[in-house]
PDB file of N, CA and C in Angstrom:
ATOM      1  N   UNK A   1     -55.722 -16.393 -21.782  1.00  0.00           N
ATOM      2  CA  UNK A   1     -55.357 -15.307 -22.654  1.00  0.00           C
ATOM      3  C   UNK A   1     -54.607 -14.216 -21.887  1.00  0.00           C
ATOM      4  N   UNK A   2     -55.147 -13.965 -20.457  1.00  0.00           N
ATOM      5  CA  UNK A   2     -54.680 -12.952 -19.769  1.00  0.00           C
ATOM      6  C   UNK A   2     -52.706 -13.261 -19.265  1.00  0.00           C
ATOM      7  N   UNK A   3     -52.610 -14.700 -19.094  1.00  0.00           N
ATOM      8  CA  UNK A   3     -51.086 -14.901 -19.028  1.00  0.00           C
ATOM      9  C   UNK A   3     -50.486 -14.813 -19.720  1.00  0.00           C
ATOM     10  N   UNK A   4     -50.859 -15.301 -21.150  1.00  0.00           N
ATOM     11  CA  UNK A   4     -49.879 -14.904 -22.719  1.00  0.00           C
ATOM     12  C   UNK A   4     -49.539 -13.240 -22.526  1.00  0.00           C
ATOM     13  N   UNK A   5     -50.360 -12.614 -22.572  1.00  0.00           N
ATOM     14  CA  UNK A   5     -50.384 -11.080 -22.509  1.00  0.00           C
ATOM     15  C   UNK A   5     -49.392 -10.717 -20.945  1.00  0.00           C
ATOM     16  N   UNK A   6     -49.320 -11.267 -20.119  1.00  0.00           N
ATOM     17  CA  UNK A   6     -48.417 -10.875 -19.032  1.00  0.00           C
ATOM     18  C   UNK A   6     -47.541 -11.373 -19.359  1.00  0.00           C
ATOM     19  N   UNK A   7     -47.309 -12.489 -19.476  1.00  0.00           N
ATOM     20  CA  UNK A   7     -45.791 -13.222 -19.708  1.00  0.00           C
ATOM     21  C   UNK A   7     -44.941 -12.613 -21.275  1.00  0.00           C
ATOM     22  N   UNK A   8     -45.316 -11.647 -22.115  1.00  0.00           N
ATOM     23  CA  UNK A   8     -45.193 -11.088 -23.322  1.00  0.00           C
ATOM     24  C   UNK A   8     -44.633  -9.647 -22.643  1.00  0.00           C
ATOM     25  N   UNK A   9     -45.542  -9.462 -21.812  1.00  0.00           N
ATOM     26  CA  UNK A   9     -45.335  -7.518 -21.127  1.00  0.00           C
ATOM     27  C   UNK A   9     -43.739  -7.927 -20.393  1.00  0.00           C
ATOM     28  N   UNK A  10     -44.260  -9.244 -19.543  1.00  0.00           N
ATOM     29  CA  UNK A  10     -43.364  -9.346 -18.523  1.00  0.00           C
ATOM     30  C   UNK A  10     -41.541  -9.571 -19.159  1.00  0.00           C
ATOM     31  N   UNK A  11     -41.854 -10.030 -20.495  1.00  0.00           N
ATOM     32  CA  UNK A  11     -40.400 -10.518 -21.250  1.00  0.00           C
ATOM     33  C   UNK A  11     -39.583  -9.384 -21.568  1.00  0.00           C
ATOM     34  N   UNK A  12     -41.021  -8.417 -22.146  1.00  0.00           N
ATOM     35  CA  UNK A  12     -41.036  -6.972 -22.718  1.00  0.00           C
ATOM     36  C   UNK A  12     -40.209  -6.145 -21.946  1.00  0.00           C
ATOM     37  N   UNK A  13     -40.545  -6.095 -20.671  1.00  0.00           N
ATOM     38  CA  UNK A  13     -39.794  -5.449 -19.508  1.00  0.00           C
ATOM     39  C   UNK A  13     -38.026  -5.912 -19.274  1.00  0.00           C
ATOM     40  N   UNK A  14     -38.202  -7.134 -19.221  1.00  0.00           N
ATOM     41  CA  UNK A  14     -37.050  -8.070 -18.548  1.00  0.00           C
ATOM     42  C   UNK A  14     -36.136  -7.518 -19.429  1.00  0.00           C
ATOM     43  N   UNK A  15     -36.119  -7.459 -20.889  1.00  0.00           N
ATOM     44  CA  UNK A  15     -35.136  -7.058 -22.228  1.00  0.00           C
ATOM     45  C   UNK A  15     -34.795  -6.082 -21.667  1.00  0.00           C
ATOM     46  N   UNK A  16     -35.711  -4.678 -21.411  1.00  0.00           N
ATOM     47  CA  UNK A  16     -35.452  -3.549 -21.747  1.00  0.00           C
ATOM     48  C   UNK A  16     -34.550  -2.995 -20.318  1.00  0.00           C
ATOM     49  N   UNK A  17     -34.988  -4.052 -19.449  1.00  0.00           N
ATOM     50  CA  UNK A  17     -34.187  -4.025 -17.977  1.00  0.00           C
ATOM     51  C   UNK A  17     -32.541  -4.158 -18.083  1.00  0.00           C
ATOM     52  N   UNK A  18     -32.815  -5.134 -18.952  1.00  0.00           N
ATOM     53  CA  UNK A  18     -31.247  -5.815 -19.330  1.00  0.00           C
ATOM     54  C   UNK A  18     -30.345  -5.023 -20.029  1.00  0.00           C
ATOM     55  N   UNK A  19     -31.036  -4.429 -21.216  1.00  0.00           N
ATOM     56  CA  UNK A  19     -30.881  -3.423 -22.322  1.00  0.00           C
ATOM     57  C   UNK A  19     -30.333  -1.919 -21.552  1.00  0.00           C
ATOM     58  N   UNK A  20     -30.960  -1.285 -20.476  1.00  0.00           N
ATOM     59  CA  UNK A  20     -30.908  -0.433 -19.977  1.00  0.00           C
ATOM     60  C   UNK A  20     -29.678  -0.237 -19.368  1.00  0.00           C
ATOM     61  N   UNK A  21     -29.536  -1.218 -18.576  1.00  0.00           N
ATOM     62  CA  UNK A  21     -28.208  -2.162 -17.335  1.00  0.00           C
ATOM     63  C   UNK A  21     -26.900  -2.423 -17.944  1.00  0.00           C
ATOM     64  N   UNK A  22     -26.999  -2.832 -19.372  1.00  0.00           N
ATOM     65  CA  UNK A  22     -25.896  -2.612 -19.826  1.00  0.00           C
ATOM     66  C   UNK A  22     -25.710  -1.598 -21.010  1.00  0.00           C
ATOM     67  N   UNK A  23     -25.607  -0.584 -20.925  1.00  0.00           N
ATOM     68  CA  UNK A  23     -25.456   0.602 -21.460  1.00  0.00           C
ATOM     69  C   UNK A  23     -24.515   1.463 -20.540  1.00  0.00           C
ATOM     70  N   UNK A  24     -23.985   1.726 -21.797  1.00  0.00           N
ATOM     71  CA  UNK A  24     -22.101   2.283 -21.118  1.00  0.00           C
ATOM     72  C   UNK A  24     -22.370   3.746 -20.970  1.00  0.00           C
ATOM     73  N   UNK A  25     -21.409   4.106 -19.995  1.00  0.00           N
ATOM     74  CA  UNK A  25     -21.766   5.854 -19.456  1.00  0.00           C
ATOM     75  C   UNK A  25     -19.987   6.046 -20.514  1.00  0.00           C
ATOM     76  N   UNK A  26     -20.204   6.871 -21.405  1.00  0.00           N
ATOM     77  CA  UNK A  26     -18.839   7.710 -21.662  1.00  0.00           C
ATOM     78  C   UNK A  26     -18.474   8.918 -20.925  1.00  0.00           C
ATOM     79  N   UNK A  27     -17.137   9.188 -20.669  1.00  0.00           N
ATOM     80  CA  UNK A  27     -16.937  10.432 -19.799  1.00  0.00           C
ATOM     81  C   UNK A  27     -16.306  11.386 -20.869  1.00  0.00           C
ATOM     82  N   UNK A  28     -16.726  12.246 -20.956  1.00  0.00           N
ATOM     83  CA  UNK A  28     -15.768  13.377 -21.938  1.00  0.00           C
ATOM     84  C   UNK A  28     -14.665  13.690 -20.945  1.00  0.00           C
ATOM     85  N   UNK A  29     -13.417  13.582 -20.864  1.00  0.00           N
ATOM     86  CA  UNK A  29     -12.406  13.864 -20.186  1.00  0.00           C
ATOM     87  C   UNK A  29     -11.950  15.749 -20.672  1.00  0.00           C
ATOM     88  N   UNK A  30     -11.902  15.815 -22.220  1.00  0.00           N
ATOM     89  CA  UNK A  30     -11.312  16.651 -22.368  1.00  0.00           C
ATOM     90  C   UNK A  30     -12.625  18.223 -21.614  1.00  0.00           C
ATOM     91  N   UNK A  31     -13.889  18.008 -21.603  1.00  0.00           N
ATOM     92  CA  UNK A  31     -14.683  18.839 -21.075  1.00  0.00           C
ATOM     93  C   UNK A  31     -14.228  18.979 -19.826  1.00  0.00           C
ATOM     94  N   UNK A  32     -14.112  18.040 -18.817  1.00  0.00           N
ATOM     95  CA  UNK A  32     -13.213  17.888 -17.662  1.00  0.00           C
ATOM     96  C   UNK A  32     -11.912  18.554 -17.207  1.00  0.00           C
ATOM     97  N   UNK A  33     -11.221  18.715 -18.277  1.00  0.00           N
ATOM     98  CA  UNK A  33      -9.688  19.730 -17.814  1.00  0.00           C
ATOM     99  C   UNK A  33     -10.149  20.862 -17.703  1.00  0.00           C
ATOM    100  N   UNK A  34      -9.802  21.377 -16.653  1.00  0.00           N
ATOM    101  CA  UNK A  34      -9.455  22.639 -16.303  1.00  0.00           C
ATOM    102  C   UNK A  34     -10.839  22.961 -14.963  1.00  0.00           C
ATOM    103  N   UNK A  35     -12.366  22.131 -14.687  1.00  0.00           N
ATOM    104  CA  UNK A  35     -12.929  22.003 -13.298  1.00  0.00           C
ATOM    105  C   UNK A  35     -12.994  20.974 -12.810  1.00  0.00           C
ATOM    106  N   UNK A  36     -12.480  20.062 -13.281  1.00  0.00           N
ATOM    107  CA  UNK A  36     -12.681  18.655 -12.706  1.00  0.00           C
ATOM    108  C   UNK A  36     -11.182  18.133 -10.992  1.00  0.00           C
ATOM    109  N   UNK A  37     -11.796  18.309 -10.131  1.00  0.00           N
ATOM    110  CA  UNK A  37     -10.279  18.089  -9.364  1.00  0.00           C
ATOM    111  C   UNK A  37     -10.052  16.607  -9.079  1.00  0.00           C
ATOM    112  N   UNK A  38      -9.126  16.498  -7.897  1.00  0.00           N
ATOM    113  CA  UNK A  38      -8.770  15.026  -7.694  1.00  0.00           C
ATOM    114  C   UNK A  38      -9.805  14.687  -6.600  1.00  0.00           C
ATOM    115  N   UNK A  39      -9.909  15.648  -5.759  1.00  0.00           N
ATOM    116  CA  UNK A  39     -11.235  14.393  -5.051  1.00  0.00           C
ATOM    117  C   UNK A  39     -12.656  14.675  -5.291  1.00  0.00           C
ATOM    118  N   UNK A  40     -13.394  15.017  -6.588  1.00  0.00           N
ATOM    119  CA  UNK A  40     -14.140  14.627  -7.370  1.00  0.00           C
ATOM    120  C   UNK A  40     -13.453  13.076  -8.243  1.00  0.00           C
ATOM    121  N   UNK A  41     -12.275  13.010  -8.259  1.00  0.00           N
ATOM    122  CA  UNK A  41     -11.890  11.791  -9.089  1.00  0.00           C
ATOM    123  C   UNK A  41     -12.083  10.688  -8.408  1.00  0.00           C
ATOM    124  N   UNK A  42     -11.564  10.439  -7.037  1.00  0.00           N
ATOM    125  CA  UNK A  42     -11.517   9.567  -6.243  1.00  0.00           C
ATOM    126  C   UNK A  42     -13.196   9.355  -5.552  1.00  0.00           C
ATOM    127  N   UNK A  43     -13.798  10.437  -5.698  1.00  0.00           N
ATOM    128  CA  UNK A  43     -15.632   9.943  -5.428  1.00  0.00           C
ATOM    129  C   UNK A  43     -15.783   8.905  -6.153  1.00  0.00           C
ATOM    130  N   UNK A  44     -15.331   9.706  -7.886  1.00  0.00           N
ATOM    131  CA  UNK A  44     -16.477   8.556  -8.900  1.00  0.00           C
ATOM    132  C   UNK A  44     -15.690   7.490  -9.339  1.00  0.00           C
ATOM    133  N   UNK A  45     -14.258   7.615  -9.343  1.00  0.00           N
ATOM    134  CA  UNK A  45     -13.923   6.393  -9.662  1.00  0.00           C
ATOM    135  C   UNK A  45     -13.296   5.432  -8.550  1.00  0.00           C
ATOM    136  N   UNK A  46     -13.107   5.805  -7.451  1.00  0.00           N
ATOM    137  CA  UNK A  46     -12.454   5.139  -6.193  1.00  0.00           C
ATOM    138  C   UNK A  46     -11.036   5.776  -5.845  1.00  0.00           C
ATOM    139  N   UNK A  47      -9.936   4.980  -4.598  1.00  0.00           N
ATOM    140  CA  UNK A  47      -8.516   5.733  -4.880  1.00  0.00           C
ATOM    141  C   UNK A  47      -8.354   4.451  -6.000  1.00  0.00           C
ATOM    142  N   UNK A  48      -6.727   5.438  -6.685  1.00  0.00           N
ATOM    143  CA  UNK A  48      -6.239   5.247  -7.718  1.00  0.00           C
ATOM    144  C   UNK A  48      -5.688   4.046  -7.282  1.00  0.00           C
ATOM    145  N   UNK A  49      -5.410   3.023  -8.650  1.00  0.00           N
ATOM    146  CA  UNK A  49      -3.878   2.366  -8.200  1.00  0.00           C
ATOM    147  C   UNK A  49      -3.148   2.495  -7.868  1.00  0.00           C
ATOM    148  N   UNK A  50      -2.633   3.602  -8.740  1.00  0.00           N
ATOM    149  CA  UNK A  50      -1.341   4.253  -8.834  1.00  0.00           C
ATOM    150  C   UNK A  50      -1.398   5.487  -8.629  1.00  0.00           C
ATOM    151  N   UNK A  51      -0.345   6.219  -7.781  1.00  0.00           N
ATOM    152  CA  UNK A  51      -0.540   7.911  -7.309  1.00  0.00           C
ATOM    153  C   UNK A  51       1.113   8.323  -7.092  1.00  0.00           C
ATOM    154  N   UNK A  52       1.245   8.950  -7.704  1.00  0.00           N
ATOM    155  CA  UNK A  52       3.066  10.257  -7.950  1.00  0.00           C
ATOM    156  C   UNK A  52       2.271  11.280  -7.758  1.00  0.00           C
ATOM    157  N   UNK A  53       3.582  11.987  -6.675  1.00  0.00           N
ATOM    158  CA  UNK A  53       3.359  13.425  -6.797  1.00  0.00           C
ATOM    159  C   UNK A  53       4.881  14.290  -7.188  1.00  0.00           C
ATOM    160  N   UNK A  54       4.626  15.012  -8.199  1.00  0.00           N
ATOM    161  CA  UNK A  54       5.661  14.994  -8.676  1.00  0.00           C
ATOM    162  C   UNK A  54       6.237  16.158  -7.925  1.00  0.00           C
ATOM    163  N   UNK A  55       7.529  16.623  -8.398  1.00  0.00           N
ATOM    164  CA  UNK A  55       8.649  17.780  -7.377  1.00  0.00           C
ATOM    165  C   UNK A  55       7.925  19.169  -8.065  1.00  0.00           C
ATOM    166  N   UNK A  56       7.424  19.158  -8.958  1.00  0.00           N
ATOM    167  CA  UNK A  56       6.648  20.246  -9.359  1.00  0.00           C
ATOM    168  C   UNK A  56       5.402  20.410  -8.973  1.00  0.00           C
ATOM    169  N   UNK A  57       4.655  19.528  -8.156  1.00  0.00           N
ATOM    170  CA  UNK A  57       4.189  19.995  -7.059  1.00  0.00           C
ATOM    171  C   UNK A  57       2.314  19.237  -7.774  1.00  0.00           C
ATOM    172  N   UNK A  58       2.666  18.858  -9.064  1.00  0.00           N
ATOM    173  CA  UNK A  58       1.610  17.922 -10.146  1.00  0.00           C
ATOM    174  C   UNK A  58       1.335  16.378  -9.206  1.00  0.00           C
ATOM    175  N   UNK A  59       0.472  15.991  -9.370  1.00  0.00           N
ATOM    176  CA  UNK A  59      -0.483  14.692  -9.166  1.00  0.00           C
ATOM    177  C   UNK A  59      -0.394  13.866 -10.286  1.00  0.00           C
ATOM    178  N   UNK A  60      -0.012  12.808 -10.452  1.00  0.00           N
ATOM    179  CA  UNK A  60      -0.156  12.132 -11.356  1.00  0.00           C
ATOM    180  C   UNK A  60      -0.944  10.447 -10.820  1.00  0.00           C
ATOM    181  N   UNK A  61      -2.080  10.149 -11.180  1.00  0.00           N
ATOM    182  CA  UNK A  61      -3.106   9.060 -10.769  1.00  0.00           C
ATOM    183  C   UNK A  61      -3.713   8.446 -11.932  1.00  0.00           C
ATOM    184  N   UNK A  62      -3.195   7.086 -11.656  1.00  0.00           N
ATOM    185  CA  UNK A  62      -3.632   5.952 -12.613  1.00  0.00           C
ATOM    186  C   UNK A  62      -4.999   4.834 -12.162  1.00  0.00           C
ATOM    187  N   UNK A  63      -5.791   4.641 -12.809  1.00  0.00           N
ATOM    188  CA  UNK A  63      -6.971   3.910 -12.595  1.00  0.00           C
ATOM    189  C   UNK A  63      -6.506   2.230 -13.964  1.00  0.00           C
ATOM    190  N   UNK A  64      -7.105   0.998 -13.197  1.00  0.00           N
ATOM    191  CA  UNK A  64      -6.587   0.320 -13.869  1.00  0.00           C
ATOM    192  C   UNK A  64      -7.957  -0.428 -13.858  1.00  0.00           C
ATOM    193  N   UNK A  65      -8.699  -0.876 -14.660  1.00  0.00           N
ATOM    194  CA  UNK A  65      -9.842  -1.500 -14.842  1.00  0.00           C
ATOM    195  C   UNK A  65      -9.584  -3.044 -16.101  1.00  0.00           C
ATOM    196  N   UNK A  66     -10.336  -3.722 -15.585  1.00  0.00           N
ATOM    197  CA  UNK A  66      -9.929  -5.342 -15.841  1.00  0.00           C
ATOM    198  C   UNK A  66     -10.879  -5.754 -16.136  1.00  0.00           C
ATOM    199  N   UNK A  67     -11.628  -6.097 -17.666  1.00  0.00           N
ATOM    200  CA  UNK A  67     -12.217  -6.805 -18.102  1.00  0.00           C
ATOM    201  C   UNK A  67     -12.630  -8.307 -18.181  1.00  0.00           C
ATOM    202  N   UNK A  68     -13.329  -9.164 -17.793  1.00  0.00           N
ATOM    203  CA  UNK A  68     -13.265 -10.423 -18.149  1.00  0.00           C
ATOM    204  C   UNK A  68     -14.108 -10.773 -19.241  1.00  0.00           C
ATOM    205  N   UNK A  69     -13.372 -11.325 -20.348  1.00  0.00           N
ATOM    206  CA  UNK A  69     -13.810 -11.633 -21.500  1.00  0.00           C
ATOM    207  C   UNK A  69     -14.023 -12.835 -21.541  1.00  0.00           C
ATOM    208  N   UNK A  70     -14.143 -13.970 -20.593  1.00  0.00           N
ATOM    209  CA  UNK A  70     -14.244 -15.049 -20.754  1.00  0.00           C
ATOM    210  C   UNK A  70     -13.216 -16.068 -21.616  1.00  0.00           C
ATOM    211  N   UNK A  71     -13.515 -17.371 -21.398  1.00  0.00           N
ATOM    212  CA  UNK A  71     -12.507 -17.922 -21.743  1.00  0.00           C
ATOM    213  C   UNK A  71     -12.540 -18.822 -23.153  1.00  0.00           C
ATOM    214  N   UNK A  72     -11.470 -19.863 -23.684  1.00  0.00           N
ATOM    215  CA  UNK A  72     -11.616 -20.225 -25.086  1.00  0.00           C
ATOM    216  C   UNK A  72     -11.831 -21.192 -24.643  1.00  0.00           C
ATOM    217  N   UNK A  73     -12.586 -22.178 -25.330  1.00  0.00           N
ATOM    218  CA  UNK A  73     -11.761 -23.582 -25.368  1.00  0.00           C
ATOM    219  C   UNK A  73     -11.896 -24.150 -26.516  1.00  0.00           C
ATOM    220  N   UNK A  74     -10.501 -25.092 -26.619  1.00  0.00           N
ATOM    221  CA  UNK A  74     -10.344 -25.152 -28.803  1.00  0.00           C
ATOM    222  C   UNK A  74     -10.501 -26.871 -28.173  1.00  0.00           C
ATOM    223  N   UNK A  75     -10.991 -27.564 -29.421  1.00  0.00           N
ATOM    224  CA  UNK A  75     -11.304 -29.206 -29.159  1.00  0.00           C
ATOM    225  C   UNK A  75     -11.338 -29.825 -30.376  1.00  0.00           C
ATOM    226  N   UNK A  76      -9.985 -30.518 -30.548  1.00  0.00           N
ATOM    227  CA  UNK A  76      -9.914 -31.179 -32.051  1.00  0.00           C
ATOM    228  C   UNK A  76      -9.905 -32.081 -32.168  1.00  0.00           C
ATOM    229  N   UNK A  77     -10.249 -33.248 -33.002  1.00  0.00           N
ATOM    230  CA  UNK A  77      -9.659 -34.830 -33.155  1.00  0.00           C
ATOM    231  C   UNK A  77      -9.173 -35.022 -34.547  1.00  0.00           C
ATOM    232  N   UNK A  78      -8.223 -35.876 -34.375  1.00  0.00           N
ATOM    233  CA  UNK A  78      -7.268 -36.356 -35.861  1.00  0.00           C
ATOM    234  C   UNK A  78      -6.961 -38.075 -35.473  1.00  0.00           C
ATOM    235  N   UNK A  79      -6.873 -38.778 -36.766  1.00  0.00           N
ATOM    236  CA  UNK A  79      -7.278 -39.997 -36.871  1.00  0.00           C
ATOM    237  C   UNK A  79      -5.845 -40.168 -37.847  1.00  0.00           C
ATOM    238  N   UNK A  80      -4.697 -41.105 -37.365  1.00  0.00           N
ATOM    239  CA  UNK A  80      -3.472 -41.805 -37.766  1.00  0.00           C
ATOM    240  C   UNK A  80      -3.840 -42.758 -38.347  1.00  0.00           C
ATOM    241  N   UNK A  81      -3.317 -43.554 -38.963  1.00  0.00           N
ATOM    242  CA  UNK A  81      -3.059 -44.831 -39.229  1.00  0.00           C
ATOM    243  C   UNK A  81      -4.056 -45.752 -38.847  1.00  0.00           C
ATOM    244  N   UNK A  82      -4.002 -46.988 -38.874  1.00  0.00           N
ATOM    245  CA  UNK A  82      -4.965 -48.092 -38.534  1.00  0.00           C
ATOM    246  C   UNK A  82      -4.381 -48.827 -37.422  1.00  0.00           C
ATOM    247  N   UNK A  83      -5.484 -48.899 -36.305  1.00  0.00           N
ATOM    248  CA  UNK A  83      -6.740 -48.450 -35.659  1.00  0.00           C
ATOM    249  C   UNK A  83      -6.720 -47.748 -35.117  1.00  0.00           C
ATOM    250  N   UNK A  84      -5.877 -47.256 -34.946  1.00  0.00           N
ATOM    251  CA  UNK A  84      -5.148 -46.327 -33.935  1.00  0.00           C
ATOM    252  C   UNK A  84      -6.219 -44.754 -34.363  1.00  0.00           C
ATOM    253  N   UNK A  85      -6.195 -43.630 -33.123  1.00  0.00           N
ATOM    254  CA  UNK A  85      -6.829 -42.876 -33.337  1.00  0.00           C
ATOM    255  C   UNK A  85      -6.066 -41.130 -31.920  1.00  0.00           C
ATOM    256  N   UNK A  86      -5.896 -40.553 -32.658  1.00  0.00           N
ATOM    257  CA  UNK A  86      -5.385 -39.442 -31.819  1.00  0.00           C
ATOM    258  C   UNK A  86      -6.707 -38.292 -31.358  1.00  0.00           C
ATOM    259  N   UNK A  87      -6.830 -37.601 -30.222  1.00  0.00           N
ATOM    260  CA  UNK A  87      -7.563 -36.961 -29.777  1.00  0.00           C
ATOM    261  C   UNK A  87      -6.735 -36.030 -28.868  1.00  0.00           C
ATOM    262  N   UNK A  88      -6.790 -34.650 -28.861  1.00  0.00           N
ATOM    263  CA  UNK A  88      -7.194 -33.589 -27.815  1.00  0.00           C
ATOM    264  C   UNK A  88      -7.810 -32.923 -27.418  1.00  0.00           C
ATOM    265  N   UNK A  89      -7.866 -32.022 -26.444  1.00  0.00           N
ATOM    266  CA  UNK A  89      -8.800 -31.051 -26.053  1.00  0.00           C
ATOM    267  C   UNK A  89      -7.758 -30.399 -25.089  1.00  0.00           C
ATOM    268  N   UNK A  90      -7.663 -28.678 -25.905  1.00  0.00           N
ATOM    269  CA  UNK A  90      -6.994 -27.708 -25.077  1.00  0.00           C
ATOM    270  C   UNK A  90      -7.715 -26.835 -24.525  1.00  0.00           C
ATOM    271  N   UNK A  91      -7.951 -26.425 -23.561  1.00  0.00           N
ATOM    272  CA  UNK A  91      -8.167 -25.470 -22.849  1.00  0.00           C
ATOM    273  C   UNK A  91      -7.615 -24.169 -22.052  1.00  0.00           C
ATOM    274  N   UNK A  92      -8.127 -23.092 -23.021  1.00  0.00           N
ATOM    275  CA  UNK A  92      -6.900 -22.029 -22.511  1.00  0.00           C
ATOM    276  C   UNK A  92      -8.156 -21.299 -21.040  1.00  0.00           C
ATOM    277  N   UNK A  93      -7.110 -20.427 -20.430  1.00  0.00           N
ATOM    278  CA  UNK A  93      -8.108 -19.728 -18.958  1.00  0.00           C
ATOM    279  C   UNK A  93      -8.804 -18.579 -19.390  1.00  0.00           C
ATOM    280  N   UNK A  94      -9.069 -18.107 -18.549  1.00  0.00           N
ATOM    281  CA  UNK A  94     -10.137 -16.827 -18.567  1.00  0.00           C
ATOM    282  C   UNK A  94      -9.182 -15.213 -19.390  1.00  0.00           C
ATOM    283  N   UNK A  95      -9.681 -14.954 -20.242  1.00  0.00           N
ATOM    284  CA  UNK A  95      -8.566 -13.469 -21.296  1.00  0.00           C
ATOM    285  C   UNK A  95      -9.481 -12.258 -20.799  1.00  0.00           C
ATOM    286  N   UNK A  96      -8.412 -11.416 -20.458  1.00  0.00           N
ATOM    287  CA  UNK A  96      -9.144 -10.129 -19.683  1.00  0.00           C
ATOM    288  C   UNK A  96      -8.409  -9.007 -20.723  1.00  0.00           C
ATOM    289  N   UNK A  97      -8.992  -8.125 -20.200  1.00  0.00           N
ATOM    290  CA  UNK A  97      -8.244  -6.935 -21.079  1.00  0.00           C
ATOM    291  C   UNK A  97      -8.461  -5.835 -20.099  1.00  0.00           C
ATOM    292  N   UNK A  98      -7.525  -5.363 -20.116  1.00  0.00           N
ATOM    293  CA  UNK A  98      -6.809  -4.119 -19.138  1.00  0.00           C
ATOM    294  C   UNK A  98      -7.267  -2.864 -19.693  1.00  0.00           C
ATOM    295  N   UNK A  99      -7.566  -1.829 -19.175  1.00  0.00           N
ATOM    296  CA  UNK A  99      -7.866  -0.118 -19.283  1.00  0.00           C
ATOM    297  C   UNK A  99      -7.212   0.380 -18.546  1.00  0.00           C
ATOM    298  N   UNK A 100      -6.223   1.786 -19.068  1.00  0.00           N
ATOM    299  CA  UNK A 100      -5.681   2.049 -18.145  1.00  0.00           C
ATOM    300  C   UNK A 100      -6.304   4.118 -18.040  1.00  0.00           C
ATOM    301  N   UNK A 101      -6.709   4.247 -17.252  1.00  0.00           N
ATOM    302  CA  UNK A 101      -6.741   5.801 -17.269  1.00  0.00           C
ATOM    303  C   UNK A 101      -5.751   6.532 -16.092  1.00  0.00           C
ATOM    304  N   UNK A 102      -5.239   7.518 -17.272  1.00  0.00           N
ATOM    305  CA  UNK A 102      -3.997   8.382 -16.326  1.00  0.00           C
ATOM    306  C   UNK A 102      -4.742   9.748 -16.162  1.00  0.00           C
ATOM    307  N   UNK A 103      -4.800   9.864 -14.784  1.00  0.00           N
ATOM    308  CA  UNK A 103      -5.065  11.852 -14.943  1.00  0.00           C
ATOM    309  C   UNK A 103      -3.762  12.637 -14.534  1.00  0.00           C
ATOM    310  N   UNK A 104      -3.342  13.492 -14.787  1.00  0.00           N
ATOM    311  CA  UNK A 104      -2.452  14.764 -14.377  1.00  0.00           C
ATOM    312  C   UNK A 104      -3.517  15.829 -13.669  1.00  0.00           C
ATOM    313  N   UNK A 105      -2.946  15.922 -12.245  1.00  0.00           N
ATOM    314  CA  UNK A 105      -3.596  17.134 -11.752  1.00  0.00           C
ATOM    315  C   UNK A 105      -3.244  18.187 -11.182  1.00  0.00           C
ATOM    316  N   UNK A 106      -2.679  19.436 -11.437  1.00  0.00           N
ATOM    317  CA  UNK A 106      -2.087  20.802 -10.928  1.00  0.00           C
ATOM    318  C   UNK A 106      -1.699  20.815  -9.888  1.00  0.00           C
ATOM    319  N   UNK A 107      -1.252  21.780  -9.618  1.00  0.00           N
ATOM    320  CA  UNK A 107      -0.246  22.204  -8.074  1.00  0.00           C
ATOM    321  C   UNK A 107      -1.677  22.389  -7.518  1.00  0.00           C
ATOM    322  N   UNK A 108      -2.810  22.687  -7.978  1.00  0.00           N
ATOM    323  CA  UNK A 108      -4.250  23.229  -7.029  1.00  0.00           C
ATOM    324  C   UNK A 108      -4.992  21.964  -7.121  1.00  0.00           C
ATOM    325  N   UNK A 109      -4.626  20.799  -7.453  1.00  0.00           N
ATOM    326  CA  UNK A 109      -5.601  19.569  -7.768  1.00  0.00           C
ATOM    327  C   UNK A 109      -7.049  19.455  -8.662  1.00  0.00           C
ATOM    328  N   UNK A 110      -6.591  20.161  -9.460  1.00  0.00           N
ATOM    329  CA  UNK A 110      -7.270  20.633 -11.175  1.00  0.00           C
ATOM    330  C   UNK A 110      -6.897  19.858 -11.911  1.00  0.00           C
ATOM    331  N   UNK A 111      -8.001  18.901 -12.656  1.00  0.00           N
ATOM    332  CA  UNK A 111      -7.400  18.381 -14.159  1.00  0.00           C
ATOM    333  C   UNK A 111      -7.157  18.888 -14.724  1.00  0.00           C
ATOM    334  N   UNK A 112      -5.438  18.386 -15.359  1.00  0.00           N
ATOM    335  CA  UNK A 112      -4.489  19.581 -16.536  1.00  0.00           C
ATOM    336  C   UNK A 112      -4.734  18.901 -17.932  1.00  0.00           C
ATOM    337  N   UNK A 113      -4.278  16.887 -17.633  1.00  0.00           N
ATOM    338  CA  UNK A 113      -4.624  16.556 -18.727  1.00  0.00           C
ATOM    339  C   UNK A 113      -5.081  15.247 -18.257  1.00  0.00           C
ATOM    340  N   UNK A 114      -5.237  14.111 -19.328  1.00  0.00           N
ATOM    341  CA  UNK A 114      -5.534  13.019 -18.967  1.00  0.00           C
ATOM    342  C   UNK A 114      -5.408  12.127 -20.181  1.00  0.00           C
ATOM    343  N   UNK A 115      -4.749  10.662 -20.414  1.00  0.00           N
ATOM    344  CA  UNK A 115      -4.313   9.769 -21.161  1.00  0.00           C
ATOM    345  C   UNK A 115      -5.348   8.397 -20.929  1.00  0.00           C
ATOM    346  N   UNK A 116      -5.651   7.476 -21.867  1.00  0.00           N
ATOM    347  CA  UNK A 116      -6.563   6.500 -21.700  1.00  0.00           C
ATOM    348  C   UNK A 116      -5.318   5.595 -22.752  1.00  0.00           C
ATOM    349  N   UNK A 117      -5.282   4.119 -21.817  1.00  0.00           N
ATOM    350  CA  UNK A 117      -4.122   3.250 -22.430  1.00  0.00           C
ATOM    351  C   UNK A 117      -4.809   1.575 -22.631  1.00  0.00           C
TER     352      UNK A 117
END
């Protein structure tokens, strides 16, 4: 009786472990303009991909994040004529999906604005 009751707690836990672990952090960006600088940016999100500095003296830094969504695979059969018999199986690769976040940051390295693509 005492293992039903652990192995029940223990499942109980494992979910809520899982449950917990994947739960998404949102960032309010727009709360962010105007104290947020660039190397607070590069702590939490790493260096950028992409980095311009423009003649006006602005930062411009792109973050590029890559999803893997896993892959398809489609598998059909079709049947011709007599006896004869047709079969495929296609297999497409792994479909990701791209995020792109742009920040703009001041002549003082202050978030001015910021774009999500």
């Amino acid at each position: 009786m005492k293992t039903k009751t652990f192995l029940k707690t223990s499942l109980a836990v494992a979910v809520a472990i899982l449950f917990a672990g994947c739960a998404t952090h949102r960032v309010d960006w727009n709360a962010r303009v105007g104290i947020f600088n660039f190397d607070q940016a590069v702590t939490e999100l790493g260096p950028p991909d992409k980095q311009a500095k423009l003649s006006d003296g602005q930062t411009i830094a792109e973050w590029v994040t890559r999803y893997n969504t896993g892959s398809s695979v489609t598998v059909g059969t079709g049947f011709y004529g007599y006896p004869g018999g047709v079969g495929y199986v296609q297999s497409v690769g792994p479909n990701t999906y791209e995020s792109k976040l742009r920040l703009t940051f001041g002549t003082n390295n202050v978030l001015t604005a910021w774009a999500k693509k």
